[in-house]
PDB file of N, CA and C in Angstrom:
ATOM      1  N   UNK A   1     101.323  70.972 108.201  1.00  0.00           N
ATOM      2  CA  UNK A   1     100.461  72.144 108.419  1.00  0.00           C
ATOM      3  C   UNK A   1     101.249  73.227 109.144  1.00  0.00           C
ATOM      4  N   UNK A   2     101.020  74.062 108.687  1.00  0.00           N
ATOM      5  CA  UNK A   2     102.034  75.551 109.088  1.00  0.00           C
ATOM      6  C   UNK A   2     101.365  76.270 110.508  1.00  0.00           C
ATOM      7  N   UNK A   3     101.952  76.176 111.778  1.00  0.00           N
ATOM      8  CA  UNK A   3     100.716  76.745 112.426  1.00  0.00           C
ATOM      9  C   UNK A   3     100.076  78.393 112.118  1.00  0.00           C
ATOM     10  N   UNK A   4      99.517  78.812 112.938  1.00  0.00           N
ATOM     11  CA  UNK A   4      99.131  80.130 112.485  1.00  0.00           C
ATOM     12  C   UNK A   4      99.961  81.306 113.119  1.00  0.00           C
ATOM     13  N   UNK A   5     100.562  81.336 114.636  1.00  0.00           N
ATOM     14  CA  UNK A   5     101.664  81.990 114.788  1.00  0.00           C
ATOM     15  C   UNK A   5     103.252  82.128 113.855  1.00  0.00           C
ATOM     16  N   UNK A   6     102.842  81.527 112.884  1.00  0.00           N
ATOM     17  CA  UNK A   6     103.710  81.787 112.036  1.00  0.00           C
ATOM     18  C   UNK A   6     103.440  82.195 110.738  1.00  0.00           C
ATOM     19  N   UNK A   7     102.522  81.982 110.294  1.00  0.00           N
ATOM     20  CA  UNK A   7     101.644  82.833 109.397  1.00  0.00           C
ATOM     21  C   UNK A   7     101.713  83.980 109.855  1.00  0.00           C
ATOM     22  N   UNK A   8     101.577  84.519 110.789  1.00  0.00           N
ATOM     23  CA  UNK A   8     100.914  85.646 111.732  1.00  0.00           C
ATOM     24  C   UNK A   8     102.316  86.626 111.276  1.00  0.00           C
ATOM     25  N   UNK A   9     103.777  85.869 111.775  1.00  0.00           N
ATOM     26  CA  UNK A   9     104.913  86.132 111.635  1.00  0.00           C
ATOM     27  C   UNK A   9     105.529  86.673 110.778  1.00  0.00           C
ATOM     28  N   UNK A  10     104.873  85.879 109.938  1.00  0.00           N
ATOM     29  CA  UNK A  10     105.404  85.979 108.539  1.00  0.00           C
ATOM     30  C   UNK A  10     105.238  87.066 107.614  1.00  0.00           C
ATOM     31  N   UNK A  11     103.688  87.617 108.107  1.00  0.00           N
ATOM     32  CA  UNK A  11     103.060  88.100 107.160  1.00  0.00           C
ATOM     33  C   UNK A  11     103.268  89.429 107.874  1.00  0.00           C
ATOM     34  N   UNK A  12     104.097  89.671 109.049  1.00  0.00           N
ATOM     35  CA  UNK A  12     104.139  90.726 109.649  1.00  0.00           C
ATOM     36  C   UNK A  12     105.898  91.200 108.973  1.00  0.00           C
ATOM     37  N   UNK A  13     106.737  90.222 108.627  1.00  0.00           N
ATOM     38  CA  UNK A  13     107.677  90.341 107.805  1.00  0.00           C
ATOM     39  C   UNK A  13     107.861  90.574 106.709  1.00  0.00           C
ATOM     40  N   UNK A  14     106.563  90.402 105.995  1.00  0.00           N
ATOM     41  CA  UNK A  14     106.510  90.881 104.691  1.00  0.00           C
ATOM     42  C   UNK A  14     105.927  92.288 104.450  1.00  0.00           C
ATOM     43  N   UNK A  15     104.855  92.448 105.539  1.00  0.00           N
ATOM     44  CA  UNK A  15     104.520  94.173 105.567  1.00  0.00           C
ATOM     45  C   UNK A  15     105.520  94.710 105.739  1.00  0.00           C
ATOM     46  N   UNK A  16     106.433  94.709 106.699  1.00  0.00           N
ATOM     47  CA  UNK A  16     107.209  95.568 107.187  1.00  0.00           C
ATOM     48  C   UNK A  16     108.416  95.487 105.918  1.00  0.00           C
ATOM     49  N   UNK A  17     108.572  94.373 105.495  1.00  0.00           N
ATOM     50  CA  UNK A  17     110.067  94.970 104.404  1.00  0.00           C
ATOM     51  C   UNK A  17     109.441  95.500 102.944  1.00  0.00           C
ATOM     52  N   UNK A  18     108.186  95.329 103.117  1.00  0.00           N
ATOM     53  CA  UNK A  18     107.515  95.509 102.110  1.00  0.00           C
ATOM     54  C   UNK A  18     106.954  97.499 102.268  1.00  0.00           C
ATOM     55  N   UNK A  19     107.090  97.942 103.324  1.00  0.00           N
ATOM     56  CA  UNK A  19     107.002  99.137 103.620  1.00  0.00           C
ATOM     57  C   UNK A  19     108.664  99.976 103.594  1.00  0.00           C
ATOM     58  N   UNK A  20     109.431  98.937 104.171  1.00  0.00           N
ATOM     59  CA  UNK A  20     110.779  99.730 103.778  1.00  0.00           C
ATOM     60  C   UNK A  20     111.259  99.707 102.662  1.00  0.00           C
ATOM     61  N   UNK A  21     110.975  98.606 101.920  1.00  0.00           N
ATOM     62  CA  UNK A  21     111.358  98.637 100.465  1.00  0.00           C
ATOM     63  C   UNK A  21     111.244 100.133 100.030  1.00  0.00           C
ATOM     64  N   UNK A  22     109.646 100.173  99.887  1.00  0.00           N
ATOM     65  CA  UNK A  22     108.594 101.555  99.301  1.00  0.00           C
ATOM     66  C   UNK A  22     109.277 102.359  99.702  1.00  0.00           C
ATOM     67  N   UNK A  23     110.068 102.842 101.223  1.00  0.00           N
ATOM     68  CA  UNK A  23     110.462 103.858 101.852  1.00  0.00           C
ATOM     69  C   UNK A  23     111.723 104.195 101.167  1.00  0.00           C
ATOM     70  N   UNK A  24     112.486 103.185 100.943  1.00  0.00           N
ATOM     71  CA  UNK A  24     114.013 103.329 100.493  1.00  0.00           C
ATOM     72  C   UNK A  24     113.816 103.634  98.754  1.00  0.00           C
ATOM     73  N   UNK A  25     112.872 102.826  98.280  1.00  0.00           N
ATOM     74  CA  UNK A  25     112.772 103.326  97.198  1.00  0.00           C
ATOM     75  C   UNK A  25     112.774 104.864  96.639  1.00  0.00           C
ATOM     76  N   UNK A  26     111.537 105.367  97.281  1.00  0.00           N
ATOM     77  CA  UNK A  26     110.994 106.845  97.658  1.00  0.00           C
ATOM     78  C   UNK A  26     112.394 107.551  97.505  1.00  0.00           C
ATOM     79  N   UNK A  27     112.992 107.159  98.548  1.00  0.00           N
ATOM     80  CA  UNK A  27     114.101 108.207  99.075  1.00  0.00           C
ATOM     81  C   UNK A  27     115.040 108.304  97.370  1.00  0.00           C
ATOM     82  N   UNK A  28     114.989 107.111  97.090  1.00  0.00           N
ATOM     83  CA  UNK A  28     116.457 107.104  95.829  1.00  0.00           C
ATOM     84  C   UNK A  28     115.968 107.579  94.607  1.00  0.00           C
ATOM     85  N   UNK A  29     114.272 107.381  94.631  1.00  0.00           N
ATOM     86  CA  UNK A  29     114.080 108.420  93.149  1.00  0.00           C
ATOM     87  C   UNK A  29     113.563 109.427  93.303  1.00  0.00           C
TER      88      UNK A  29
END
């Protein structure tokens, strides 16, 4: 079982590269 501070973690790692992705994308087209 995965605890939930890491869920928590995780999912705060995926917003965030998931927002720079979008950002860097933006910029190159």
């Amino acid at each position: 079982m995965i605890s939930a501070p890491c869920v928590y973690t995780l999912k705060i790692v995926i917003s965030l590269t998931l927002k720079v992705y979008s950002f860097v994308w933006g910029t190159i087209a």
